[in-house]
C-alpha atoms as a PDB file:
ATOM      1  CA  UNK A   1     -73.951 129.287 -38.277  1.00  0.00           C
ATOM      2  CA  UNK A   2     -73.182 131.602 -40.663  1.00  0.00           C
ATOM      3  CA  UNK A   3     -69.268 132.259 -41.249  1.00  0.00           C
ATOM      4  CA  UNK A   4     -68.324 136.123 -41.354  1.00  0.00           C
ATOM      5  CA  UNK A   5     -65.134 135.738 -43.733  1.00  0.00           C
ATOM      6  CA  UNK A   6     -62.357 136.048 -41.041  1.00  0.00           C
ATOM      7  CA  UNK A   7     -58.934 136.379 -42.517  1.00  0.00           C
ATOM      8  CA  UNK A   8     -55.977 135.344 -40.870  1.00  0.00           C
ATOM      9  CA  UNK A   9     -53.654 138.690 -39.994  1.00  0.00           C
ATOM     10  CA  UNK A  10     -50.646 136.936 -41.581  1.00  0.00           C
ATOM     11  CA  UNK A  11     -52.604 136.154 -44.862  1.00  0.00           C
ATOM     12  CA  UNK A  12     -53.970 139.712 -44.637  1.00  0.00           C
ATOM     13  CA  UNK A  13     -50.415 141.157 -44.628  1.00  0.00           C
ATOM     14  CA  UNK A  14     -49.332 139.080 -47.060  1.00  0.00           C
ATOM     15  CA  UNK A  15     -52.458 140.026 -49.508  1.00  0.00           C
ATOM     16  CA  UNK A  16     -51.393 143.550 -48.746  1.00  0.00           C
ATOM     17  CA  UNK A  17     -47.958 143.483 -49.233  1.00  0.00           C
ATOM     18  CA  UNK A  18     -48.191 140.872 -52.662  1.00  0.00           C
ATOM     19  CA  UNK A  19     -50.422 143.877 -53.715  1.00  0.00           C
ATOM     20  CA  UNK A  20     -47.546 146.803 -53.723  1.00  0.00           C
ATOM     21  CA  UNK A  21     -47.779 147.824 -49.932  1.00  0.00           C
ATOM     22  CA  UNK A  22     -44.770 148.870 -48.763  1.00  0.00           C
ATOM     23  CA  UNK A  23     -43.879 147.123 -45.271  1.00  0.00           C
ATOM     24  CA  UNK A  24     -44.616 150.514 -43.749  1.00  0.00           C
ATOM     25  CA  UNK A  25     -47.523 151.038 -45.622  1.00  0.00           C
ATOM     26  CA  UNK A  26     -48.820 147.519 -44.043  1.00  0.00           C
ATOM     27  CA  UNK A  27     -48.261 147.976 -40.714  1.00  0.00           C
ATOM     28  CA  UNK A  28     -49.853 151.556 -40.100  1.00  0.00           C
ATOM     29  CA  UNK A  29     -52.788 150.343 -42.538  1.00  0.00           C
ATOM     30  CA  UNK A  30     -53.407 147.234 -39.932  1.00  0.00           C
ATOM     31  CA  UNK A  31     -52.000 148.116 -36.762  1.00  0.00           C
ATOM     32  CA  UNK A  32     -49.036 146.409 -36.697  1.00  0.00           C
ATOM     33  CA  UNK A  33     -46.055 146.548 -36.055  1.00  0.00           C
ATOM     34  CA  UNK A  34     -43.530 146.480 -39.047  1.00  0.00           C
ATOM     35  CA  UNK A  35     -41.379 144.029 -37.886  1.00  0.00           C
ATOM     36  CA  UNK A  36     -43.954 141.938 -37.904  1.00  0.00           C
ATOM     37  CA  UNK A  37     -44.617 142.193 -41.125  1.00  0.00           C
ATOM     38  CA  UNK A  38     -41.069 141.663 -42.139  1.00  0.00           C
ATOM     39  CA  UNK A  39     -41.485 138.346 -39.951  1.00  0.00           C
ATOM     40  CA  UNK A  40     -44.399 137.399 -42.234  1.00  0.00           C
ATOM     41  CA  UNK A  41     -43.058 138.010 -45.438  1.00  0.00           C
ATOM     42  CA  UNK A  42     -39.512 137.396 -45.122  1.00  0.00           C
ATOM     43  CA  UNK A  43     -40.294 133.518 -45.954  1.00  0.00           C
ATOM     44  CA  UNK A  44     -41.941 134.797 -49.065  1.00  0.00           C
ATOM     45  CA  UNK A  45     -38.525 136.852 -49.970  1.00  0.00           C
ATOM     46  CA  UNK A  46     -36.326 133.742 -49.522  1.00  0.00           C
ATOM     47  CA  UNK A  47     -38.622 131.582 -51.378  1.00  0.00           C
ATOM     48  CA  UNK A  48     -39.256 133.771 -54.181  1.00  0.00           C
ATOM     49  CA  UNK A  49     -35.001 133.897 -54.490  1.00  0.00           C
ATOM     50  CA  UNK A  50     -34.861 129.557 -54.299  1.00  0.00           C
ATOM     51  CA  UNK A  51     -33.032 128.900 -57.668  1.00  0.00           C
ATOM     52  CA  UNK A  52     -35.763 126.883 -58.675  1.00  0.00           C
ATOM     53  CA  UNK A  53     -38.476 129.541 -58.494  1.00  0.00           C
ATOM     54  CA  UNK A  54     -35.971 131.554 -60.287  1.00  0.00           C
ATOM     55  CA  UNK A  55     -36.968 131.159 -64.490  1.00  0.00           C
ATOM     56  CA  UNK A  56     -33.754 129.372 -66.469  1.00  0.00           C
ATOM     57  CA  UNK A  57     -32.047 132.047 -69.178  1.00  0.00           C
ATOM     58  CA  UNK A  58     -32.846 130.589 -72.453  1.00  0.00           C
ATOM     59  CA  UNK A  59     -29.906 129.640 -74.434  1.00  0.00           C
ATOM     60  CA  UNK A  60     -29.639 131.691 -77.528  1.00  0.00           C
END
């Protein structure tokens, strides 16, 4: 059986979004709504924030 490359919608929105979609610009491109969207990426914003994604200052 030959597999087709199926993308989950929640991966897709992310791919968009990591890309430089606005939300907006997500949702009307997939047919979504935008809230939505915000659901699937606002886990991205917070981890992104964690302190230790965040890179250190060097000291001078």
């Amino acid at each position: 059986m030959e597999e087709h490359g199926e993308v989950c919608l929640a991966e897709e929105a992310e791919r968009l979004w990591r890309s430089g979609m606005r939300v907006d610009e997500v949702s009307r491109r997939m047919g979504v709504d935008a809230a939505w969207v915000e659901s699937v990426i606002s886990p991205l914003l917070e981890d992104e924030t964690r302190p230790e994604k965040v890179r250190p200052i060097p000291p001078r």
